[in-house]
PDB file of N, CA and C in Angstrom:
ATOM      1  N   UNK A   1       0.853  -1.176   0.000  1.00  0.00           N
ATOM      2  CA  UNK A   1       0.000   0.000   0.000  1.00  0.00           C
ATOM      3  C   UNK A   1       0.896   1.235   0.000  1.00  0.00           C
ATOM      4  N   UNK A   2       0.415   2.150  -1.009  1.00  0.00           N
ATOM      5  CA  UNK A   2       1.349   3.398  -1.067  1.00  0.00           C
ATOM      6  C   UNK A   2       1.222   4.327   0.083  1.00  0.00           C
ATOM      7  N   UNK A   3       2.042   5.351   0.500  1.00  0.00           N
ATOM      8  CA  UNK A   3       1.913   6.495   1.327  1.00  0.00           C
ATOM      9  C   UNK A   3       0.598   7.352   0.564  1.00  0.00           C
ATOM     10  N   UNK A   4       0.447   7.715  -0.099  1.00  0.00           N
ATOM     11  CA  UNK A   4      -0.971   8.186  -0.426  1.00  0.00           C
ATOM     12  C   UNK A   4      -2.106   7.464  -0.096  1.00  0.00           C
ATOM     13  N   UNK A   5      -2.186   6.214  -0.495  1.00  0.00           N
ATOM     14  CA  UNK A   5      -3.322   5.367  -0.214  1.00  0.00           C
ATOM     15  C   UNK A   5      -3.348   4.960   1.299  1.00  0.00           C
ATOM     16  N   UNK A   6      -2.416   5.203   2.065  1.00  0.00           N
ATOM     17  CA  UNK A   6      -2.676   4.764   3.743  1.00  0.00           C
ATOM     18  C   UNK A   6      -3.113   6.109   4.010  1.00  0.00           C
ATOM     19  N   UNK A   7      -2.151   7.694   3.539  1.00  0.00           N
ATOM     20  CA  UNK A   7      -3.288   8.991   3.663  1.00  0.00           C
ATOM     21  C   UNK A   7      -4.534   9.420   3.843  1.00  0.00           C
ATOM     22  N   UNK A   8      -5.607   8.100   2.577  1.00  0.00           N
ATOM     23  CA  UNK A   8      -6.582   8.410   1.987  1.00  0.00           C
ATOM     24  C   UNK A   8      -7.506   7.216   3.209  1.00  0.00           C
ATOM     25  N   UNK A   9      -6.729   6.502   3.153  1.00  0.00           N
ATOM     26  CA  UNK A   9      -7.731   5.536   4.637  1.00  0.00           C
ATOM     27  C   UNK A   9      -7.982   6.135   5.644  1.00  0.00           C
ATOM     28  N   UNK A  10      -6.631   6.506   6.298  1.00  0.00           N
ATOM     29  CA  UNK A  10      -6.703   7.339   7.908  1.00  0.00           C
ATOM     30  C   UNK A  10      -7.683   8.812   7.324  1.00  0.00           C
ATOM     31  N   UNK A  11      -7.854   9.373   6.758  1.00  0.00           N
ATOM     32  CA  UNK A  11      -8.448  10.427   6.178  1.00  0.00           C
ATOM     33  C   UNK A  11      -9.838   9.880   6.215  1.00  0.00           C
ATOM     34  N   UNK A  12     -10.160   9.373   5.345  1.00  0.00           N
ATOM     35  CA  UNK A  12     -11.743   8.596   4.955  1.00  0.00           C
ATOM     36  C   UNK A  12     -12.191   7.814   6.410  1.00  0.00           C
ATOM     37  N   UNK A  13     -11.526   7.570   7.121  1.00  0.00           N
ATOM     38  CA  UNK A  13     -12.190   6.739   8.206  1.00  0.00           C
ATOM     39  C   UNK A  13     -12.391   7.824   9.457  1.00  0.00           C
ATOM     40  N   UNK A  14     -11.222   8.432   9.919  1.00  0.00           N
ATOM     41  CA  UNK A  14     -11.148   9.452  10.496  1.00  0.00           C
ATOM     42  C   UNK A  14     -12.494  10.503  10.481  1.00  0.00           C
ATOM     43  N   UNK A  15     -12.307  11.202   9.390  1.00  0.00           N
ATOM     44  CA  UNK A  15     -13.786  12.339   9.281  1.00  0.00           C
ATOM     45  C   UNK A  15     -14.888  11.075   8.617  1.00  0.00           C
ATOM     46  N   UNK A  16     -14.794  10.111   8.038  1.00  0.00           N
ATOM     47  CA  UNK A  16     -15.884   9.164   8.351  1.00  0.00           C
ATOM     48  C   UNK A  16     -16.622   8.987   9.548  1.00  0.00           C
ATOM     49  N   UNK A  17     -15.720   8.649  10.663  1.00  0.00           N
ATOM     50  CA  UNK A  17     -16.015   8.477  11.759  1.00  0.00           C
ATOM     51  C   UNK A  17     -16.716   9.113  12.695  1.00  0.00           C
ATOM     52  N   UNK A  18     -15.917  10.822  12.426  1.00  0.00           N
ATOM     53  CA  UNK A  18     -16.410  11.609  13.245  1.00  0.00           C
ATOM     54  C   UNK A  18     -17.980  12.629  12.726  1.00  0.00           C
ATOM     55  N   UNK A  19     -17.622  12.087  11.226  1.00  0.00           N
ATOM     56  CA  UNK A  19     -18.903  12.744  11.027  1.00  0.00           C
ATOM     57  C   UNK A  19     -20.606  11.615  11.214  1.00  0.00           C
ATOM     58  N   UNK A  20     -20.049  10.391  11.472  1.00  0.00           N
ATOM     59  CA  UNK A  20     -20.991   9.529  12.089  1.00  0.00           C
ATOM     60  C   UNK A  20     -21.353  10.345  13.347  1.00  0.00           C
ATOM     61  N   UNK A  21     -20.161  10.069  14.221  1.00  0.00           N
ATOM     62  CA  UNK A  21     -20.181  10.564  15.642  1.00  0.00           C
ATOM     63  C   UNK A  21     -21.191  12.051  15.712  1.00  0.00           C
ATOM     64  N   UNK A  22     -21.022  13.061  15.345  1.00  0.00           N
ATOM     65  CA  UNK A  22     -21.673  14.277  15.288  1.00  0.00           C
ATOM     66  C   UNK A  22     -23.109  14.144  14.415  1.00  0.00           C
ATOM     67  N   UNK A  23     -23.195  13.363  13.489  1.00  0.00           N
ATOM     68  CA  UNK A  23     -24.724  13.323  13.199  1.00  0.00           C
ATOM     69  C   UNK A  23     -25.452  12.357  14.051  1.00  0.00           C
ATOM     70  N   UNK A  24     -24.818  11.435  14.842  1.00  0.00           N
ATOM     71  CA  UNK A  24     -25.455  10.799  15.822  1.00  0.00           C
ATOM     72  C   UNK A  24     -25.940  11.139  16.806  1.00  0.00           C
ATOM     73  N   UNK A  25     -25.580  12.508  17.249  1.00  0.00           N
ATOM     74  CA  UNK A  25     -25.301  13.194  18.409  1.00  0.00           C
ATOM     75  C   UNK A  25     -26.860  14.314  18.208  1.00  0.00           C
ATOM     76  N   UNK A  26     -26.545  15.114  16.431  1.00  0.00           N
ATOM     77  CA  UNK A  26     -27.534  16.187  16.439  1.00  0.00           C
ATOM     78  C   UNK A  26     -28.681  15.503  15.974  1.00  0.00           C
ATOM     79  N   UNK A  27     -28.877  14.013  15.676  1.00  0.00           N
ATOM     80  CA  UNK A  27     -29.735  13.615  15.162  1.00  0.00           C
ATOM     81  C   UNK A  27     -30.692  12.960  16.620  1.00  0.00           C
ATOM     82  N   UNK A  28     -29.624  12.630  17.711  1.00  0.00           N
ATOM     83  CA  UNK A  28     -30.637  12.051  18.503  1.00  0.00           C
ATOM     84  C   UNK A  28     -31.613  13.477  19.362  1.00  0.00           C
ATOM     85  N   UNK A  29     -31.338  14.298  19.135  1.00  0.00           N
ATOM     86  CA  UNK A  29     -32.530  15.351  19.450  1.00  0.00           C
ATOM     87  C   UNK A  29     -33.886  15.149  18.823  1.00  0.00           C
ATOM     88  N   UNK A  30     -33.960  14.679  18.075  1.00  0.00           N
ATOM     89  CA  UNK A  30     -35.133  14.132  17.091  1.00  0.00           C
ATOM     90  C   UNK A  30     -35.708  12.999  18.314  1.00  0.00           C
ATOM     91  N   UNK A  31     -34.666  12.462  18.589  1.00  0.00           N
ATOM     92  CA  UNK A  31     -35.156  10.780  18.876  1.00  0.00           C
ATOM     93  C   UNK A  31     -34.230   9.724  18.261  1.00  0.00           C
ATOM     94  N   UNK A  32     -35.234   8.903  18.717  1.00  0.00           N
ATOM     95  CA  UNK A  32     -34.222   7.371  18.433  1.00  0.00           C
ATOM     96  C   UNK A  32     -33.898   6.915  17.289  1.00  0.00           C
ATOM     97  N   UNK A  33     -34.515   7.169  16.167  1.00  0.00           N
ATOM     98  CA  UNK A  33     -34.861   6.952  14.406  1.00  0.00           C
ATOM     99  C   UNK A  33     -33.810   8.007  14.363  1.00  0.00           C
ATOM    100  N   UNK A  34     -33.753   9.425  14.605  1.00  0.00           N
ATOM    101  CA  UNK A  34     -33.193  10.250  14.891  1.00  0.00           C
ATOM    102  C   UNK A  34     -31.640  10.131  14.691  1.00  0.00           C
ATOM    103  N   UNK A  35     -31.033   9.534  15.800  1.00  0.00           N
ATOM    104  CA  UNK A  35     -29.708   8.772  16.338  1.00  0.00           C
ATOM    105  C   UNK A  35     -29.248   8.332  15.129  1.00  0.00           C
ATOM    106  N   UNK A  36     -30.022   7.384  14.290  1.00  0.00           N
ATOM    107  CA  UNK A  36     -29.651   6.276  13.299  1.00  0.00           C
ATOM    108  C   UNK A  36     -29.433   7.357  12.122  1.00  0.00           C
ATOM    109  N   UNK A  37     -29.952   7.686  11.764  1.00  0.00           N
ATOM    110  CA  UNK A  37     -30.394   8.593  10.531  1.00  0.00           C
ATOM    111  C   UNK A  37     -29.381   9.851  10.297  1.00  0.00           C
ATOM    112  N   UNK A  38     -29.256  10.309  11.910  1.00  0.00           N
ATOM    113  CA  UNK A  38     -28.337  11.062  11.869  1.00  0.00           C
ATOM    114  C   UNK A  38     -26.892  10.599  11.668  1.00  0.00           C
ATOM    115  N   UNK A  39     -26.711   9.533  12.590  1.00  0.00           N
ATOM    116  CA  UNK A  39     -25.379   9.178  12.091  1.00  0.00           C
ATOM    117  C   UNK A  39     -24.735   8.551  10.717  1.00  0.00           C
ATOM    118  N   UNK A  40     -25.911   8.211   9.937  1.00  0.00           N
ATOM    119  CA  UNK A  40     -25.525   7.817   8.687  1.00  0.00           C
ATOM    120  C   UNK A  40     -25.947   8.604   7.691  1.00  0.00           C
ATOM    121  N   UNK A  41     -26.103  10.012   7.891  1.00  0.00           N
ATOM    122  CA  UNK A  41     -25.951  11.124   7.106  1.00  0.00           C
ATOM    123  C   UNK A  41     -24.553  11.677   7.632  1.00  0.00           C
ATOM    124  N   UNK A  42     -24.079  11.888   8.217  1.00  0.00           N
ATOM    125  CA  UNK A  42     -23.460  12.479   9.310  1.00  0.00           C
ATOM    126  C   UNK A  42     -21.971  12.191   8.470  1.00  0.00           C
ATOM    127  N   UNK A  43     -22.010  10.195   8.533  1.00  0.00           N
ATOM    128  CA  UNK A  43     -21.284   9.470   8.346  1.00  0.00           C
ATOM    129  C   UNK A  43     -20.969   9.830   6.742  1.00  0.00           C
ATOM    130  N   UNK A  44     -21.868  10.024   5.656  1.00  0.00           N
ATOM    131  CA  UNK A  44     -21.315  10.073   4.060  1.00  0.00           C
ATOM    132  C   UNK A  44     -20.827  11.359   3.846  1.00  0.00           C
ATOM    133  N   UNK A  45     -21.873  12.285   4.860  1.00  0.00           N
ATOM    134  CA  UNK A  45     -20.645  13.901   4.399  1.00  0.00           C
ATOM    135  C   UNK A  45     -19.318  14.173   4.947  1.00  0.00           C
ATOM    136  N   UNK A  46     -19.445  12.952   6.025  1.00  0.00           N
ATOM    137  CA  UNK A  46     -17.941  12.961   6.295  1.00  0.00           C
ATOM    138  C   UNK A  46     -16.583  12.372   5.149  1.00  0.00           C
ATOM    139  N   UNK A  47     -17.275  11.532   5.168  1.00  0.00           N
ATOM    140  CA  UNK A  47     -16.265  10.545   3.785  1.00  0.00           C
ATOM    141  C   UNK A  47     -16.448  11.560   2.133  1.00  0.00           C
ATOM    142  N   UNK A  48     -17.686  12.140   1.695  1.00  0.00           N
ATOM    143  CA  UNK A  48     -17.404  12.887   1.255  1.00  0.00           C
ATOM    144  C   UNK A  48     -16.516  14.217   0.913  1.00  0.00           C
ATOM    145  N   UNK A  49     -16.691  14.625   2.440  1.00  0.00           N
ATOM    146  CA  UNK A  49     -15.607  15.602   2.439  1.00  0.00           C
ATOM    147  C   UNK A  49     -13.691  15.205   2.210  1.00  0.00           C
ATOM    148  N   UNK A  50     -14.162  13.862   2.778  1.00  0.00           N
ATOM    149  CA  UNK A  50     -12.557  13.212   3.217  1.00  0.00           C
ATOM    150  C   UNK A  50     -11.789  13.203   1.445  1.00  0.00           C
ATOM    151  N   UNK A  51     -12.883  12.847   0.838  1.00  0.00           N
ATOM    152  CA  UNK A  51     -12.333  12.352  -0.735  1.00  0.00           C
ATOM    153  C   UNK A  51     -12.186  13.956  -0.981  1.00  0.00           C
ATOM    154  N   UNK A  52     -12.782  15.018  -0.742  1.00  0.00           N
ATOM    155  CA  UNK A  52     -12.561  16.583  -1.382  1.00  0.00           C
ATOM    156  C   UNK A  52     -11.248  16.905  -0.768  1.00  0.00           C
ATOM    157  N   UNK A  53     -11.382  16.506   0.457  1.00  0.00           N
ATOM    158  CA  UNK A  53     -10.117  17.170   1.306  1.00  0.00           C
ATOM    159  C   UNK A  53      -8.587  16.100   0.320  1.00  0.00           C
ATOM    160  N   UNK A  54      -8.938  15.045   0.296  1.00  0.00           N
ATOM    161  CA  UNK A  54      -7.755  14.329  -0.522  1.00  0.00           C
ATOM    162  C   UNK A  54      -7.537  14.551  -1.892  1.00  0.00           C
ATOM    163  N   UNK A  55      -8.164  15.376  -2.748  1.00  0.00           N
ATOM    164  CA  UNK A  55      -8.414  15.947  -4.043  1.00  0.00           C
ATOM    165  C   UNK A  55      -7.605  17.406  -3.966  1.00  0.00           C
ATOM    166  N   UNK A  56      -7.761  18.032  -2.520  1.00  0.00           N
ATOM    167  CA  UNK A  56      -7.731  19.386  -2.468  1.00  0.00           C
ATOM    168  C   UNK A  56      -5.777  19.337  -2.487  1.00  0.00           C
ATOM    169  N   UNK A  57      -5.417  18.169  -1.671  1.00  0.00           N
ATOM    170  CA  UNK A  57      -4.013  18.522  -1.081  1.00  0.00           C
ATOM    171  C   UNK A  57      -3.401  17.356  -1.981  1.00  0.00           C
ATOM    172  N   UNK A  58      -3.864  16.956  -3.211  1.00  0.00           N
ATOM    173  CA  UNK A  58      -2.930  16.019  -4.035  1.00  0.00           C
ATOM    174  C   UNK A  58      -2.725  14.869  -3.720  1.00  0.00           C
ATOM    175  N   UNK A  59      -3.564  14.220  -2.647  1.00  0.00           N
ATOM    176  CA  UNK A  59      -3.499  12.779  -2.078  1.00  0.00           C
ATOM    177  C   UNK A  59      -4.516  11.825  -3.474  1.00  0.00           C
ATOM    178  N   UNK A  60      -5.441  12.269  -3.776  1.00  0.00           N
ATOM    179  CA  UNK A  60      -5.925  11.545  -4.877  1.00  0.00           C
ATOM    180  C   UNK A  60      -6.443  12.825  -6.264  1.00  0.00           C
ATOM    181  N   UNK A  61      -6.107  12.062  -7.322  1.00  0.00           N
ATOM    182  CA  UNK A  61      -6.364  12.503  -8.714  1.00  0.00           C
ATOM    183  C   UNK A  61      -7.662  12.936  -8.552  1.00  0.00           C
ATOM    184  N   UNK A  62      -8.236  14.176  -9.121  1.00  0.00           N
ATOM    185  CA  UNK A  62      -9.549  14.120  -9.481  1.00  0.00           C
ATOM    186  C   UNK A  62      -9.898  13.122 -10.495  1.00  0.00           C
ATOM    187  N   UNK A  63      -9.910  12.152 -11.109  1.00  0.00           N
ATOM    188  CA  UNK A  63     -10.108  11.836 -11.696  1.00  0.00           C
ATOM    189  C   UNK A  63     -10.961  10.147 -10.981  1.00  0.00           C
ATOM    190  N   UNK A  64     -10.340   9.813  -9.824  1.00  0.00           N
ATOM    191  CA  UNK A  64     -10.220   9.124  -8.738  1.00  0.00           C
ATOM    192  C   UNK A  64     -11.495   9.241  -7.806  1.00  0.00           C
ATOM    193  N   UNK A  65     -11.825  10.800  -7.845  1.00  0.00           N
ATOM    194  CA  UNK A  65     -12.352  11.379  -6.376  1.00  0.00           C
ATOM    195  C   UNK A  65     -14.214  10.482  -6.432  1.00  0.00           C
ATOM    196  N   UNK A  66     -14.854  10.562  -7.490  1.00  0.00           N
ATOM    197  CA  UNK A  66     -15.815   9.915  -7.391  1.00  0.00           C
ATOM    198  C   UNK A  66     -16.060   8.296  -7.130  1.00  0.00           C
ATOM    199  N   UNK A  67     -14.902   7.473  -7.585  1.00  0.00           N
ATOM    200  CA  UNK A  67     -14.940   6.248  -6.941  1.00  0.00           C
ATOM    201  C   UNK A  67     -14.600   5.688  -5.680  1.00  0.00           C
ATOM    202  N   UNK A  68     -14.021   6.863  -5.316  1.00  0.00           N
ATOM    203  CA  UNK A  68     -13.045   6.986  -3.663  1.00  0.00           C
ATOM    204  C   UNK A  68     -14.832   7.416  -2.978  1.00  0.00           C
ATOM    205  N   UNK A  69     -15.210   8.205  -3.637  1.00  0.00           N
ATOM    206  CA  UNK A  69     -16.103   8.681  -2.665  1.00  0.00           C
ATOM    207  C   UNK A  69     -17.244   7.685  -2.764  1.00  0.00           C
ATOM    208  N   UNK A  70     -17.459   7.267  -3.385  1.00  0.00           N
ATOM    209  CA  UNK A  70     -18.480   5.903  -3.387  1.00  0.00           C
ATOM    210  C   UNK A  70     -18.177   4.794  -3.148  1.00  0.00           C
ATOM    211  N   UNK A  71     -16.781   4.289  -3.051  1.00  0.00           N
ATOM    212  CA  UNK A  71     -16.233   2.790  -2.138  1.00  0.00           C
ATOM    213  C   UNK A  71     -16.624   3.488  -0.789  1.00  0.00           C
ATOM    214  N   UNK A  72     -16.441   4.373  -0.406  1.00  0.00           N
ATOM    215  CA  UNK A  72     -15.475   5.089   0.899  1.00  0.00           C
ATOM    216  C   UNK A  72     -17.399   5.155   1.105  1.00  0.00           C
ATOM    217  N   UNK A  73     -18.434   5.361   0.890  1.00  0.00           N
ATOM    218  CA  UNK A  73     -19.985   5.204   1.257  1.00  0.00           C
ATOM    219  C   UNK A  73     -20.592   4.246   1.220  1.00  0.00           C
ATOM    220  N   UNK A  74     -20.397   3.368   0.706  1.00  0.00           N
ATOM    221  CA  UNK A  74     -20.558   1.876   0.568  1.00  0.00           C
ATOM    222  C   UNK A  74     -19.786   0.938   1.849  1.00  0.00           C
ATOM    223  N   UNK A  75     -18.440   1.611   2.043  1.00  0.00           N
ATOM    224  CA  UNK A  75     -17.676   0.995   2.951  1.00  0.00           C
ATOM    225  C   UNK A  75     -18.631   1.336   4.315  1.00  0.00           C
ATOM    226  N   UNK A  76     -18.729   2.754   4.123  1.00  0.00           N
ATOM    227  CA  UNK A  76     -19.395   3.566   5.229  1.00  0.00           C
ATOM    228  C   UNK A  76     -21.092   2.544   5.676  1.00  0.00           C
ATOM    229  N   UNK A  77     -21.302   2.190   4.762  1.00  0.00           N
ATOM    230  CA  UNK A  77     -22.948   1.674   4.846  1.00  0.00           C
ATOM    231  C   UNK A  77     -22.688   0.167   5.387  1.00  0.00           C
ATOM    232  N   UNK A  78     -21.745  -0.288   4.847  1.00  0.00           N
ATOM    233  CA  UNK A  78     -21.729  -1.755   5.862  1.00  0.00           C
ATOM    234  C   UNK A  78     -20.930  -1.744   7.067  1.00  0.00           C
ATOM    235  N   UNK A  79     -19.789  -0.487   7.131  1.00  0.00           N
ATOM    236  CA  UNK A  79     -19.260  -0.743   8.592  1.00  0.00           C
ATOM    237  C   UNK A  79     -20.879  -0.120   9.432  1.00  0.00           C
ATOM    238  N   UNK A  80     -21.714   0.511   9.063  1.00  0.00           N
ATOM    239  CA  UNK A  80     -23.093   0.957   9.780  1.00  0.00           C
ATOM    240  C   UNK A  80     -23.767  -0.051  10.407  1.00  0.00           C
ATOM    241  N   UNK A  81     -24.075  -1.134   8.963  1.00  0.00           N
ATOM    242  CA  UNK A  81     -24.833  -2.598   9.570  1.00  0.00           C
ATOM    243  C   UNK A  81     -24.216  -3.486  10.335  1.00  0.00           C
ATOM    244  N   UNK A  82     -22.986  -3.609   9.992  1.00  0.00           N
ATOM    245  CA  UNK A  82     -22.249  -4.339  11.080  1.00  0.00           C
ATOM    246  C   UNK A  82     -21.700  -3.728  12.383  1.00  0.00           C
ATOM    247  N   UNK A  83     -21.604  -2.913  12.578  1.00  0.00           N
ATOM    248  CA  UNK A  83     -21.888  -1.672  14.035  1.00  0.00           C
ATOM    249  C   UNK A  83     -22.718  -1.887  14.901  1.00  0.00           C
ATOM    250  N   UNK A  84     -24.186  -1.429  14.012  1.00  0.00           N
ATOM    251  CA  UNK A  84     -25.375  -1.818  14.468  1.00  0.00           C
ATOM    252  C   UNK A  84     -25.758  -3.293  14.967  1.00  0.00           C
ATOM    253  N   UNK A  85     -25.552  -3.867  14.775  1.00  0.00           N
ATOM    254  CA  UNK A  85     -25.956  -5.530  14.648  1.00  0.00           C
ATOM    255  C   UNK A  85     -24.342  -5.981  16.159  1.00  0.00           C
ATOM    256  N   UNK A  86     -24.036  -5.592  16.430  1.00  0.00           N
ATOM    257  CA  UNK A  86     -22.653  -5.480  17.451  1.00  0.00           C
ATOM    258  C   UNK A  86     -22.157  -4.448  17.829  1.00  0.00           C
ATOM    259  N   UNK A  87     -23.472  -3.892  18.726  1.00  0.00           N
ATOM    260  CA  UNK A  87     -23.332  -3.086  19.722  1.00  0.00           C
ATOM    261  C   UNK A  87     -22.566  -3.811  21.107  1.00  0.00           C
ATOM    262  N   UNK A  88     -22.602  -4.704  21.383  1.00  0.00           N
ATOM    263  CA  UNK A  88     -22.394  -5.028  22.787  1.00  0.00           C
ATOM    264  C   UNK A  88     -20.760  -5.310  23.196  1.00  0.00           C
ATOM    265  N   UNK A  89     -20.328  -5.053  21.660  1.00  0.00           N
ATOM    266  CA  UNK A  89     -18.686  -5.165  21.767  1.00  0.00           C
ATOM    267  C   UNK A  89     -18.252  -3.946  21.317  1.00  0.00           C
ATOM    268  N   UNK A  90     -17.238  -2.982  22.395  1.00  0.00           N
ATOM    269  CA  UNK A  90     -16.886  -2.020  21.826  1.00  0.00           C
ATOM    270  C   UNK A  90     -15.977  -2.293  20.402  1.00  0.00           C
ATOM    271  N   UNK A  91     -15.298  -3.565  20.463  1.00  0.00           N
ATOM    272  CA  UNK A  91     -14.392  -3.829  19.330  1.00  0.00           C
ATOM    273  C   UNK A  91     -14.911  -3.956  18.225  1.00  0.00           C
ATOM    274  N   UNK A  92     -15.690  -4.533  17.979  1.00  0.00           N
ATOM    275  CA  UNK A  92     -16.468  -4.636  16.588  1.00  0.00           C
ATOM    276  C   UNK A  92     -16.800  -3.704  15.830  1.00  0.00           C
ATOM    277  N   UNK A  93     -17.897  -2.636  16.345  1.00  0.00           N
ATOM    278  CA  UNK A  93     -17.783  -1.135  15.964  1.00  0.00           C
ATOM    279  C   UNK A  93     -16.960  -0.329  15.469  1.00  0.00           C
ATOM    280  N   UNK A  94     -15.471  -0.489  16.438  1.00  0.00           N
ATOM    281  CA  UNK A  94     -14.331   0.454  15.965  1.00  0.00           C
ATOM    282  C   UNK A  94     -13.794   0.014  14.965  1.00  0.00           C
ATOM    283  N   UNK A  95     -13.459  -1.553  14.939  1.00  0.00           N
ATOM    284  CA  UNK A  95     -12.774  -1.827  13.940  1.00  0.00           C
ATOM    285  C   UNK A  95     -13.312  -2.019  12.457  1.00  0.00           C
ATOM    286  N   UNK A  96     -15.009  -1.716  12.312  1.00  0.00           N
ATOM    287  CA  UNK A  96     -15.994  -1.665  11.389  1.00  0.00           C
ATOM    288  C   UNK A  96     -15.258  -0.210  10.646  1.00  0.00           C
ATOM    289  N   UNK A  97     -14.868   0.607  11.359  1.00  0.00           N
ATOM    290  CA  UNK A  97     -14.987   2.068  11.047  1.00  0.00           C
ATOM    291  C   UNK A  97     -13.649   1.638   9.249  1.00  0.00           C
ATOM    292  N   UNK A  98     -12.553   0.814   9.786  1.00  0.00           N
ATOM    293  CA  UNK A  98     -11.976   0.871   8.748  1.00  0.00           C
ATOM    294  C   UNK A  98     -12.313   0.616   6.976  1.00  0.00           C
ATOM    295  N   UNK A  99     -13.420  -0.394   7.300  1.00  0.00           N
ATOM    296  CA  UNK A  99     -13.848  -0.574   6.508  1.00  0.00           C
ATOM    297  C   UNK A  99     -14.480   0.868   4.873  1.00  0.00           C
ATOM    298  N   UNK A 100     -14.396   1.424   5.944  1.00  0.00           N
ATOM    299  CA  UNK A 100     -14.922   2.712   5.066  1.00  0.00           C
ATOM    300  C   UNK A 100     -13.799   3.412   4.375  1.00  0.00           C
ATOM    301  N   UNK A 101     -12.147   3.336   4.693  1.00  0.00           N
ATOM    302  CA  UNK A 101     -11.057   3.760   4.299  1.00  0.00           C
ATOM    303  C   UNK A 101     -10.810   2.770   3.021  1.00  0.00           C
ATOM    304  N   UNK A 102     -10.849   1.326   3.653  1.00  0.00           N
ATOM    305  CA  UNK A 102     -10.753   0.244   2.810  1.00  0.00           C
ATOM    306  C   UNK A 102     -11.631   0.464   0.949  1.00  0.00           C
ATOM    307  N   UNK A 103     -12.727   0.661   1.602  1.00  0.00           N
ATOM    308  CA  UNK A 103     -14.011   1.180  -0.034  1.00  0.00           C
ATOM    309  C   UNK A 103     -13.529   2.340  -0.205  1.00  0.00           C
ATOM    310  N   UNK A 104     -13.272   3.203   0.051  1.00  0.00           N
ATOM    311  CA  UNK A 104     -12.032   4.513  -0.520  1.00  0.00           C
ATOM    312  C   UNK A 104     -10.794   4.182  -1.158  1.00  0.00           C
ATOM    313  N   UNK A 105     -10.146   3.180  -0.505  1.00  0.00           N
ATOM    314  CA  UNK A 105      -9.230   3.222  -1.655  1.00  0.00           C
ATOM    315  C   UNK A 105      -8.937   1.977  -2.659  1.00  0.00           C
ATOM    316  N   UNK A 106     -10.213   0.562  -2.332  1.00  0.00           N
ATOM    317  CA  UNK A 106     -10.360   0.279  -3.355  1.00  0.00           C
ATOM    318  C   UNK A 106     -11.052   0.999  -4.743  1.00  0.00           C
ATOM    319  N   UNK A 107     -12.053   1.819  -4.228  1.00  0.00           N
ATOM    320  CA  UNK A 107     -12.823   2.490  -5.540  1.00  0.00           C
ATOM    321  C   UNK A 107     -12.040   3.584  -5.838  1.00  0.00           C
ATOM    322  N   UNK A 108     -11.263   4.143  -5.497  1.00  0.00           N
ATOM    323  CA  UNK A 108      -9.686   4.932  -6.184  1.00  0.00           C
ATOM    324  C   UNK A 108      -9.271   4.038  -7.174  1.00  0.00           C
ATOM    325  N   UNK A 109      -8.990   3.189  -6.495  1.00  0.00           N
ATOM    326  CA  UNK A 109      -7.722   2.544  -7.320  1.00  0.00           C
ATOM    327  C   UNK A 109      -8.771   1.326  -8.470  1.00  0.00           C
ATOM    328  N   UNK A 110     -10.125   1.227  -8.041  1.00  0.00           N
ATOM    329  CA  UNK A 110     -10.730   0.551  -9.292  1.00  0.00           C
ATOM    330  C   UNK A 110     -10.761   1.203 -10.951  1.00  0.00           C
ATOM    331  N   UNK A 111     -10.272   1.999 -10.903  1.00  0.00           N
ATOM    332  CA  UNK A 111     -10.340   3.078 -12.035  1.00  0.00           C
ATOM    333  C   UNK A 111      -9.201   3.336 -12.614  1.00  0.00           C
ATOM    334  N   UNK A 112      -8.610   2.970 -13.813  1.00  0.00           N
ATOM    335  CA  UNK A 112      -7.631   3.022 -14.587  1.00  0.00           C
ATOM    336  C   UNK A 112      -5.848   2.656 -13.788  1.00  0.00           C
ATOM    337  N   UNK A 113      -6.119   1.730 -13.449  1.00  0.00           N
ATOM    338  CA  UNK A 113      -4.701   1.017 -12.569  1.00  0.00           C
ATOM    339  C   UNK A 113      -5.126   1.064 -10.866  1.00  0.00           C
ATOM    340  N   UNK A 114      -3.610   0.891 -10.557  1.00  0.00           N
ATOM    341  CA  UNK A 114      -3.523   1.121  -9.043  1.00  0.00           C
ATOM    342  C   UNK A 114      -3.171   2.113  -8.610  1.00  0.00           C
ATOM    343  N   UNK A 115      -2.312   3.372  -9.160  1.00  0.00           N
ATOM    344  CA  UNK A 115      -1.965   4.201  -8.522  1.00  0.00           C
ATOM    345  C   UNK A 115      -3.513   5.274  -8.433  1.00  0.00           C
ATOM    346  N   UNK A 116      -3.140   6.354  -7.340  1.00  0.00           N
ATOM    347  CA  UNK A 116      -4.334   7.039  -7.356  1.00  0.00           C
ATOM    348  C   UNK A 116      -4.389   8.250  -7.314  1.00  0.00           C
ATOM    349  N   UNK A 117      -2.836   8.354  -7.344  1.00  0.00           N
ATOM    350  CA  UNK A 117      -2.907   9.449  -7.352  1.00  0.00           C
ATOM    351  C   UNK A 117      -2.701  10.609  -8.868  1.00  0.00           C
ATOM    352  N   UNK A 118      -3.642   9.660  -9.958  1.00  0.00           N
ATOM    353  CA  UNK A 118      -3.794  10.347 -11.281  1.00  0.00           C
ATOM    354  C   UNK A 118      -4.854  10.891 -11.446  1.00  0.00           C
TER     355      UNK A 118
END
């Protein structure tokens, strides 16, 4: 794995994460549907942003940025179900979160080779 592509994980999982965390937070004011909803809105504008922010500073090609950003939401949507479904272990959850770095930089790199940063 290149130094760009470990960039683009810790990046994508990171504000993945935290933007779960913060829509979980303003969403449970709503309520309990609330909680859920929020954190998995919360969760794609985070990874969204993560692929802009890695576009912005030369970590991935624009050319890249839309498949990064749709592994990296997809990743985001099953580390969600598998989160959800294993609540009772803090480990499971956290280590779900990678998963969302993982669909970032396979769907980078699904697009005209491996490097990604073209």
């Amino acid at each position: 794995m290149s130094r760009k592509s470990m960039l683009l994980l810790v990046l994508t999982c990171f504000l993945g994460g935290v933007g779960a965390f913060l829509g979980s937070v303003l969403g449970h004011a709503v309520g309990e549907t609330g909680l859920y909803v929020g954190g998995v809105i919360g969760g794609i504008i985070g990874v969204f942003a993560a692929t802009k922010i890695a576009v912005s500073r030369k970590i991935l090609g624009q050319k890249r940025f839309w498949g990064a950003t749709i592994g990296g939401m997809l990743g985001f949507i099953l580390a969600a179900m598998i989160a959800t479904n294993n609540l009772s272990s803090p480990v499971v959850p956290l280590l779900s979160i990678l998963l969302i770095g993982l669909g970032a930089v396979f769907g980078a790199a699904s697009r005209h080779g491996k490097s990604i940063d073209q």
